[in-house]
Protein backbone atom coordinates (compact mmCIF):
# COMPACT_ATOMS: atom_id res chain seq x y z
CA UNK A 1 -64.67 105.64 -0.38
CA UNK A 2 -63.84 108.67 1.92
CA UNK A 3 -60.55 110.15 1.31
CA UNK A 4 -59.67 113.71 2.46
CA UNK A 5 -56.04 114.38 1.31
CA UNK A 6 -54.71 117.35 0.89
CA UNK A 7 -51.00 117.23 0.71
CA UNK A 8 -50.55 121.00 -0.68
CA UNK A 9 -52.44 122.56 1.59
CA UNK A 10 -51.13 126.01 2.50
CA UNK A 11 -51.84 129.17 2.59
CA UNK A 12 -50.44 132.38 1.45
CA UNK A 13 -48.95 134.86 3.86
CA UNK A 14 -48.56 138.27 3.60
CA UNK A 15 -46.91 140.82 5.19
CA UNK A 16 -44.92 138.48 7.09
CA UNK A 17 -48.23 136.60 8.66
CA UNK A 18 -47.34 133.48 8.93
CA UNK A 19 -43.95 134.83 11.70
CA UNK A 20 -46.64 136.50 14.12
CA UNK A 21 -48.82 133.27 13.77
CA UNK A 22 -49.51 132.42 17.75
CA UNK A 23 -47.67 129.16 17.29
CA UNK A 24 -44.22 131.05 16.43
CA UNK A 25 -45.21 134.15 19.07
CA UNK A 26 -45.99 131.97 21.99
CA UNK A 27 -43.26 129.53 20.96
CA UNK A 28 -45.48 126.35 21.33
CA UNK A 29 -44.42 123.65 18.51
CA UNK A 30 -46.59 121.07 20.13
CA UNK A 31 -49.59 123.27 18.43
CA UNK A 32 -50.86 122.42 15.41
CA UNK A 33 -50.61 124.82 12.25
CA UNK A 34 -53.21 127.55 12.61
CA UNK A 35 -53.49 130.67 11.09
CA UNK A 36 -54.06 133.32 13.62
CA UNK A 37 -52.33 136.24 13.82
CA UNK A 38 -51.03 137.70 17.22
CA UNK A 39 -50.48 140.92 16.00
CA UNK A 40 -54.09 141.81 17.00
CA UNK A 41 -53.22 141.08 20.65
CA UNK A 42 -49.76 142.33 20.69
CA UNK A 43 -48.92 144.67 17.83
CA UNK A 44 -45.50 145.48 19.38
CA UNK A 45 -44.04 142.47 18.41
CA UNK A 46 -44.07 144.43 14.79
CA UNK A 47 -41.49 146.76 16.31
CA UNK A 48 -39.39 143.53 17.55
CA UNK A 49 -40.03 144.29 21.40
CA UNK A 50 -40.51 140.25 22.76
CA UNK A 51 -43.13 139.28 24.86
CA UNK A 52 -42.44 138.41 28.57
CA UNK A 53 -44.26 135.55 30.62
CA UNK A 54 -46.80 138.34 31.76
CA UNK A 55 -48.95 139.82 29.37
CA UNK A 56 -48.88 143.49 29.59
CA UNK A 57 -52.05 145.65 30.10
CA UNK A 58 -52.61 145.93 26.77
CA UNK A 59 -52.15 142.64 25.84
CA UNK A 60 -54.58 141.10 28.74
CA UNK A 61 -57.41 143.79 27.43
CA UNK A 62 -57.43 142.31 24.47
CA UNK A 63 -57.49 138.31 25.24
CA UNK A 64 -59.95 138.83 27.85
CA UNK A 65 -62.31 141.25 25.39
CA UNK A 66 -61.88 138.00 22.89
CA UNK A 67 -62.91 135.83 25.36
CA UNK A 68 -65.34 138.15 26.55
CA UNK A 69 -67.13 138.28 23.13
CA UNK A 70 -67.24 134.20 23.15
CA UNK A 71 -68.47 133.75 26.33
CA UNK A 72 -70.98 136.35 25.71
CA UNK A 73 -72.60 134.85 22.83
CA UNK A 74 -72.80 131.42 24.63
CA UNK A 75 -74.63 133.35 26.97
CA UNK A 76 -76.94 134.62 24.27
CA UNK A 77 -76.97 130.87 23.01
CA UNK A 78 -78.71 129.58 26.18
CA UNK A 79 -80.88 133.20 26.82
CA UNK A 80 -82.33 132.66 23.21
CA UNK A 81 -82.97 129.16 23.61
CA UNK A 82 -85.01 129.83 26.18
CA UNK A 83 -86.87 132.96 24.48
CA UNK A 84 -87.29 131.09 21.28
CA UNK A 85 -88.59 128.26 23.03
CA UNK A 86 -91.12 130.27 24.93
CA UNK A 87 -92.86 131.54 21.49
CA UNK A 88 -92.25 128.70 19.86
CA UNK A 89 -94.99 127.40 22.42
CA UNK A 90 -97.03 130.20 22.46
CA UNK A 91 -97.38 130.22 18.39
CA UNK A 92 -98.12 126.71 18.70
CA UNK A 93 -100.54 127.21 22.19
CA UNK A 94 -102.66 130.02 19.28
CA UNK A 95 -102.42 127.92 16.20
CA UNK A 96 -103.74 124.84 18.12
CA UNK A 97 -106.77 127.41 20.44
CA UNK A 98 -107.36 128.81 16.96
CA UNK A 99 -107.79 125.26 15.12
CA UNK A 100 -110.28 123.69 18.29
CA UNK A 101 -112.34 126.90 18.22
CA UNK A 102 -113.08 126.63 14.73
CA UNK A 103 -114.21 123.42 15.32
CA UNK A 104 -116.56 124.63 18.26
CA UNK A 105 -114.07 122.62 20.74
CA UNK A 106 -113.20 123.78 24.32
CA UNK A 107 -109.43 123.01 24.44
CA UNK A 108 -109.31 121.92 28.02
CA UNK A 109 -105.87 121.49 29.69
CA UNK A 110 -106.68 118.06 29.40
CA UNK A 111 -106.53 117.99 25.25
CA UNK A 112 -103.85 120.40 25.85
CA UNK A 113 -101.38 118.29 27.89
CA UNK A 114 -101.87 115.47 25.35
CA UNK A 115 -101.20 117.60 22.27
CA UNK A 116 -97.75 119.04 23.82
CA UNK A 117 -96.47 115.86 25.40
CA UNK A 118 -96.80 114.01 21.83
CA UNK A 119 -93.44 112.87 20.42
CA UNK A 120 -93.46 115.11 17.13
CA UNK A 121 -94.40 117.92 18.83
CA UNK A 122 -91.62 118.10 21.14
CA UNK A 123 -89.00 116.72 18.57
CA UNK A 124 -90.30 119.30 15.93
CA UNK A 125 -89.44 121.97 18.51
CA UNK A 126 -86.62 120.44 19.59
CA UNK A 127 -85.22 120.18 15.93
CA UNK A 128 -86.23 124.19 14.83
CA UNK A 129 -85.21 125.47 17.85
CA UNK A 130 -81.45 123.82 17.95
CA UNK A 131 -80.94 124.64 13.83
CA UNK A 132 -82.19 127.96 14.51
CA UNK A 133 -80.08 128.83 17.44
CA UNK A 134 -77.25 126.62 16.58
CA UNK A 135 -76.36 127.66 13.55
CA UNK A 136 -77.46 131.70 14.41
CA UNK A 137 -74.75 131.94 17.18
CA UNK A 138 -72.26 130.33 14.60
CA UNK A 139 -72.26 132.81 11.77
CA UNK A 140 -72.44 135.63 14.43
CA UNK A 141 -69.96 134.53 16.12
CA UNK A 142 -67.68 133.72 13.70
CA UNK A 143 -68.45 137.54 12.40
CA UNK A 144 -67.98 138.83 15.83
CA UNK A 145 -64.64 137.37 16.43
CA UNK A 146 -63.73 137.53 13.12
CA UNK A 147 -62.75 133.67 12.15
CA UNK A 148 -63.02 133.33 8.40
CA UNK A 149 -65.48 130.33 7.75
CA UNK A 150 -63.69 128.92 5.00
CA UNK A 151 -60.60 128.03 6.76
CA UNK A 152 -63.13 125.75 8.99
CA UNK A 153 -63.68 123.41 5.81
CA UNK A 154 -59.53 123.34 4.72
CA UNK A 155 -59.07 119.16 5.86
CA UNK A 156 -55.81 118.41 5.76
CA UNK A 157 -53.92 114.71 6.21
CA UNK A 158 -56.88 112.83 6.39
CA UNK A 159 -58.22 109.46 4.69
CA UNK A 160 -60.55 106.46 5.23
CA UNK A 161 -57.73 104.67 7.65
CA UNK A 162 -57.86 108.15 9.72
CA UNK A 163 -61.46 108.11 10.22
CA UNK A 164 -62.03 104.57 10.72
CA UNK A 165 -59.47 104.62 13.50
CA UNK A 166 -61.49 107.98 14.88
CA UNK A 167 -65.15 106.23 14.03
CA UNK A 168 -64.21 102.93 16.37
CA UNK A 169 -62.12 104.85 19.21
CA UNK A 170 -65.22 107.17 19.59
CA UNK A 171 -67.71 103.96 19.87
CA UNK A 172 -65.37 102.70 22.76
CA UNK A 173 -65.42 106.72 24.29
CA UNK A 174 -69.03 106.27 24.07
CA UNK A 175 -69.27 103.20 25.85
CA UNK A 176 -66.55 103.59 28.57
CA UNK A 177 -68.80 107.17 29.55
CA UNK A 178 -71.54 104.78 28.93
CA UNK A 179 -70.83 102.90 31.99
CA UNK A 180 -69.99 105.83 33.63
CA UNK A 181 -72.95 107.57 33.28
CA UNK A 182 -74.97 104.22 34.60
CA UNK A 183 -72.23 104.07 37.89
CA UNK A 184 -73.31 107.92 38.81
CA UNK A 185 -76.91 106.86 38.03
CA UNK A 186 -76.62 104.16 40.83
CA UNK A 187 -74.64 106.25 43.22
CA UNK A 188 -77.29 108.75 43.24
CA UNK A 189 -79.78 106.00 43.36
CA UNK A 190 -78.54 104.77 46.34
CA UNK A 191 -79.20 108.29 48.15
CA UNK A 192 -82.42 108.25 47.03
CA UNK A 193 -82.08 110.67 44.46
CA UNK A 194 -83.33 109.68 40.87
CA UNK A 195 -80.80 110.80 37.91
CA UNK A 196 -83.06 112.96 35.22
CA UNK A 197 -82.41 111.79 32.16
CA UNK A 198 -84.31 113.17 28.73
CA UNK A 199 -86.76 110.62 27.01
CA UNK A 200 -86.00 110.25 23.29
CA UNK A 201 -88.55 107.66 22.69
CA UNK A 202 -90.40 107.60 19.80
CA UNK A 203 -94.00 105.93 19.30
CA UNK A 204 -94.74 107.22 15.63
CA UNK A 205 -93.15 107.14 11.91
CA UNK A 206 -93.24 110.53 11.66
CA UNK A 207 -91.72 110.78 15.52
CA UNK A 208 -89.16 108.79 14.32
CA UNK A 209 -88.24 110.33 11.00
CA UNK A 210 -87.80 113.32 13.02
CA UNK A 211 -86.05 112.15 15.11
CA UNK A 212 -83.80 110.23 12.20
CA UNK A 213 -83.19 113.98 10.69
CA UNK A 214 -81.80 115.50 13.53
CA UNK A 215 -80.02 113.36 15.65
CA UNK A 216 -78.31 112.06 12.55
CA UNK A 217 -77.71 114.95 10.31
CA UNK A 218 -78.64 118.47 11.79
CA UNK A 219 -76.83 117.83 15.09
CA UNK A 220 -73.52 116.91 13.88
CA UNK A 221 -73.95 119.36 11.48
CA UNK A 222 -74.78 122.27 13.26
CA UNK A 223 -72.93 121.66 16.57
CA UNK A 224 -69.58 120.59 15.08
CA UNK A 225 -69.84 124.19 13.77
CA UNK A 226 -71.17 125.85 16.51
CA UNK A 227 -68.53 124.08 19.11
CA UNK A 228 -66.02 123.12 17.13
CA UNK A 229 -66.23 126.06 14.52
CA UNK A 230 -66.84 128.92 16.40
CA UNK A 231 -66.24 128.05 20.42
CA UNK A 232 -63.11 126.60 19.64
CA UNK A 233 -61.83 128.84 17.09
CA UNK A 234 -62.78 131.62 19.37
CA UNK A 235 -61.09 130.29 22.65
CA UNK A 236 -57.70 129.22 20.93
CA UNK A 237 -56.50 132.41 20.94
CA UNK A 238 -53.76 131.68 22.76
CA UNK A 239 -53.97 128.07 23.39
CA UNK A 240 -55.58 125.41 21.15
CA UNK A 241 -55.20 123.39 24.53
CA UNK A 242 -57.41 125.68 26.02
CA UNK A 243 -59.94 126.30 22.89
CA UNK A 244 -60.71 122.24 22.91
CA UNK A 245 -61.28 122.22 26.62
CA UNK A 246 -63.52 125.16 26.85
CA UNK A 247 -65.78 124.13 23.73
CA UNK A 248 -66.14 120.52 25.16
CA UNK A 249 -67.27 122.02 28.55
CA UNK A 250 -69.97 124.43 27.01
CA UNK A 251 -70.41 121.03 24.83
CA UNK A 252 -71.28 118.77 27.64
CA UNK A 253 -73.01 121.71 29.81
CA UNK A 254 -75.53 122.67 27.31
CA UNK A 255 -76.92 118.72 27.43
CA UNK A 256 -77.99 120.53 30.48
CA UNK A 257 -77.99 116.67 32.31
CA UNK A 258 -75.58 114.23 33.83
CA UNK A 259 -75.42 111.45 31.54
CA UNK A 260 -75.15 113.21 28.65
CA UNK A 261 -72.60 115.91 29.87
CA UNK A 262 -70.64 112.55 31.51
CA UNK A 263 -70.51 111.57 27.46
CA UNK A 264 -70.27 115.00 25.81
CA UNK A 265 -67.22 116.02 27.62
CA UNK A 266 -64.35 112.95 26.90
CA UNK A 267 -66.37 113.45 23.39
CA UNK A 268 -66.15 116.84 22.69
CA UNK A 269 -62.17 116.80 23.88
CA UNK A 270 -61.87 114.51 21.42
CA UNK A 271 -63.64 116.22 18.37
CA UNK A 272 -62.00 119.35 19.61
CA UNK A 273 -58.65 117.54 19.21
CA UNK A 274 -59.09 116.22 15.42
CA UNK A 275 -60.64 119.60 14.51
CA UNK A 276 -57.32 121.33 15.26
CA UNK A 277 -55.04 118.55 14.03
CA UNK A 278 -56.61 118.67 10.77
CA UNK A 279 -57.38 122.31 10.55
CA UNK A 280 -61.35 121.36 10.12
CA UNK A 281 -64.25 120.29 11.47
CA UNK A 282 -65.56 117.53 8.57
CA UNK A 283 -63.53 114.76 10.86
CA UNK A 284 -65.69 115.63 13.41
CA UNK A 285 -68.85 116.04 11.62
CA UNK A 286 -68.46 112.28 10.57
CA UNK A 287 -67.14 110.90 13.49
CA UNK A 288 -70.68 112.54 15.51
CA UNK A 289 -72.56 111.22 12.67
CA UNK A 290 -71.51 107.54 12.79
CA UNK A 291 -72.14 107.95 17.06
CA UNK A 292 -75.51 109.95 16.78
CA UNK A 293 -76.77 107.48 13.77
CA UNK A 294 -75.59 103.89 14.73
CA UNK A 295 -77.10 104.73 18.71
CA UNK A 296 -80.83 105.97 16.89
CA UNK A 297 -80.42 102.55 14.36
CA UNK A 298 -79.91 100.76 17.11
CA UNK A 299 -82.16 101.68 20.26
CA UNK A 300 -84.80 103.59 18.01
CA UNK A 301 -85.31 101.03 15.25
CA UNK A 302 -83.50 97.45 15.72
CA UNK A 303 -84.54 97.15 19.69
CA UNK A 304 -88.64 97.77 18.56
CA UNK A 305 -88.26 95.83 15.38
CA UNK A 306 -87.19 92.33 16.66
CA UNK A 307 -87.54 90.63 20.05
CA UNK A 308 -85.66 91.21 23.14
CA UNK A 309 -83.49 88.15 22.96
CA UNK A 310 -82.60 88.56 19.19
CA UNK A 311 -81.46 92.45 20.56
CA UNK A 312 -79.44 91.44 22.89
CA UNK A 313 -77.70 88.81 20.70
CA UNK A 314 -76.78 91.23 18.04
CA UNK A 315 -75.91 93.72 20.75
CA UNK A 316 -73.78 91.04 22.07
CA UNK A 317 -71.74 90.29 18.65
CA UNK A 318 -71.84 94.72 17.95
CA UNK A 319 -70.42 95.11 21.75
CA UNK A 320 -67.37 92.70 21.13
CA UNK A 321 -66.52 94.05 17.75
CA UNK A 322 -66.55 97.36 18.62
CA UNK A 323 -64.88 96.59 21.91
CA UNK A 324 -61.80 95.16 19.62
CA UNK A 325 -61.28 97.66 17.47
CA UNK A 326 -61.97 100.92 19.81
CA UNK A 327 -59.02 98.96 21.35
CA UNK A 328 -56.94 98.72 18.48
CA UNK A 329 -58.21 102.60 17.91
CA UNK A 330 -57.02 104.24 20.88
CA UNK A 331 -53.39 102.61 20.23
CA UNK A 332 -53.66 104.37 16.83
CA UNK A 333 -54.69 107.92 18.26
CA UNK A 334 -52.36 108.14 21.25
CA UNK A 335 -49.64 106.52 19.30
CA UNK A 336 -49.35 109.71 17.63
CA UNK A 337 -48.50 111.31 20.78
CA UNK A 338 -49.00 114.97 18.84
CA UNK A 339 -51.92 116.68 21.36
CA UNK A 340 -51.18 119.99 22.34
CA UNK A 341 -49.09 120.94 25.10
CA UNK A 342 -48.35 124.91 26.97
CA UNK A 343 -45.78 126.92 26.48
CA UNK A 344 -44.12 128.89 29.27
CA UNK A 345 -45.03 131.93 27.32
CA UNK A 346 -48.80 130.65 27.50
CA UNK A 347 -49.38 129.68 31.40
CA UNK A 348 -50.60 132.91 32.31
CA UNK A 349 -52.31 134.05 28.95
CA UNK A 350 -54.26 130.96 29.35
CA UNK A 351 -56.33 131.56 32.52
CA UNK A 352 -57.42 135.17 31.22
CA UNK A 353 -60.44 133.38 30.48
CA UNK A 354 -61.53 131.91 33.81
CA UNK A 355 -61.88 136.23 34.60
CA UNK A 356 -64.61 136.77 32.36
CA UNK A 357 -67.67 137.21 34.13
CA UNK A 358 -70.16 135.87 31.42
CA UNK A 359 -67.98 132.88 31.06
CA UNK A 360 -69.04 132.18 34.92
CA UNK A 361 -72.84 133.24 34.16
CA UNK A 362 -73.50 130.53 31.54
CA UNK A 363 -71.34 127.70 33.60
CA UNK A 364 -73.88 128.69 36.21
CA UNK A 365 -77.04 128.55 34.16
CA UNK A 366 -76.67 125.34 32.61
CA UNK A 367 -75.04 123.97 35.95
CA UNK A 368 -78.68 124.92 37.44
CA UNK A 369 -81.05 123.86 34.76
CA UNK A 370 -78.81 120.26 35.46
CA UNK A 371 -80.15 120.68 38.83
CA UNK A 372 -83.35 121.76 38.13
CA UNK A 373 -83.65 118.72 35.91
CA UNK A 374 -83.08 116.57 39.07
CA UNK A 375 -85.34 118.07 41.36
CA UNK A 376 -88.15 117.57 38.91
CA UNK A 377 -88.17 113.94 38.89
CA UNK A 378 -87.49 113.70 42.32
CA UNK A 379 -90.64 115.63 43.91
């Protein structure tokens, strides 16, 4: 049974810490308890001098360099997943020449195209690539911007009810975007214009344990702490309103296509919103490992396994039940009514962010590689 319960959970403040928390500076109750310290933005509030609804010069430097380091290592996230990629290919491109020339084999482009459009090949890359990069930019990050790791792990208020409720609300998320996703599909359709969408298909047991081992455990893993670790962490400087909508964006933007952005944004506000009501990120590590696991079970596994009418009976019976209780879920999370709001004192300190110019750059990128995406299929 799961239970997360920590009823004593506090921490110890010193030197007067937890008065200069951003909570008690910007005067925002609606917040959750955090434990960041505004001093580092605004050390005169030491000397008692209050903060007005404009941030001095001073105080804006130091947001937007904040900001500035976050955005900057997203950038870095997307640069080095294309640089990694690129010898990633090449070390496999020499390891595969090297093998067929041993052999006395020509490796045409033919043999060539059939070795790099295999299933495993792809996911293997896929899955080394992601860990390596996803989990890189995390500790970095968090060292850059100094959030203390540990304090990512602290659940607090949490049990089996909790993430049952959380579990079944984020099954009806996924299929409300579901639908979505399909309706933008068909509008596009209807101009002519094909939606790209990536192929997860599998053909192979070892494609498939692959693709079992990271859809199911390294990607919750690794981008609950990459998104919801570091992004949010590092964007909720003044706002955890603002941290949960800016890590769901680079969420659903670095899908890098439509249908899953349409699904990784209502997502990742939601994960973004548990993380900072329970001071962690293990609610939603689980909660993106019941959504990433039960979707490969079912389309990767059940749907080849048994015949089409037997799939879409059991999808039938799994459709209704989850239909029910992501119902009966979503009374239970907005019952609560407890999501962050802003402050007067936050307005302004809020849209320092939108003046960072690498925050722009990687919107951009990923905006075009979604485009790019499109124009391929459609030539």
């Amino acid at each position: 049974m799961l239970v997360i319960n920590n009823k004593n959970y506090k921490y110890k403040y010193r030197n007067g810490y937890k008065l200069y928390t951003t909570k008690k500076i910007l005067q925002n109750e609606t917040e959750f308890d955090d434990h960041s310290d505004y001093r580092k933005f605004a050390p005169k509030i030491m000397a008692g001098v209050p903060l007005s609804e404009h941030p001095d010069w001073e105080e804006k430097s130091r947001i937007k360099n904040t900001y500035g380091k976050g955005s900057l290592l997203m950038l870095c996230y997307y640069l080095g997943i294309q640089v990694l990629s690129f010898f990633l290919i090449t070390a496999i491109s020499y390891g595969v020449k090297a093998y067929y020339e041993s052999r006395g084999i020509e490796l045409t482009n033919t043999i060539w195209n059939a070795i790099t459009s295999h299933s495993v090949i792809n996911i293997a890359i896929n899955l080394l690539l992601f860990l390596i990069m996803n989990t890189g930019i995390f500790f970095i990050g968090c060292k850059v911007c100094k959030i203390k790791k540990s304090r990512l792990f602290n659940t607090r208020n949490v049990n089996a009810k909790t993430m049952f409720f959380y579990v079944f609300f984020a099954f009806g998320l996924q299929f409300a975007t579901g639908y979505i996703a399909v309706l933008i599909s068909n509008i596009m359709g209807s101009f002519g214009i094909e939606n790209y969408s990536p192929d997860f298909s599998t053909t192979t047991t070892p494609a498939l344990i692959l693709t079992l081992l990271y859809t199911c455990f390294i990607a919750p893993i690794t981008e609950e702490l990459l998104y919801r670790g570091f992004v949010l962490r590092a964007f909720s400087i003044v706002s955890q309103r603002t941290g949960i909508f800016v890590s769901a964006l680079f969420f659903a933007l670095s899908h890098q296509n439509i249908s899953q952005a349409v699904l990784a944004f209502p997502m990742g506000l939601f994960f973004g919103y548990i993380a900072v009501k329970h001071g962690s990120v293990i609610p939603s590590i689980i909660v993106h490992f019941f959504i990433n696991t039960v979707t490969t079970l079912l389309y990767d596994v059940l749907q080849k396994g048994v015949t089409a009418d037997t799939f879409n009976m059991i999808y039938t019976v799994y459709f209704l039940t989850v239909a029910v209780l992501a119902i009966i879920s979503a009374f239970f999370v907005f019952s609560k009514k407890d999501y962050p709001q802003k402050s007067k004192l936050q307005r302004k300190r809020n849209r320092l962010y939108l003046a960072n110019f690498t925050f722009w750059i990687f919107i951009t990128a990923n905006i075009v590689e979604i485009i790019l995406g499109i124009i391929g299929v459609n030539r």
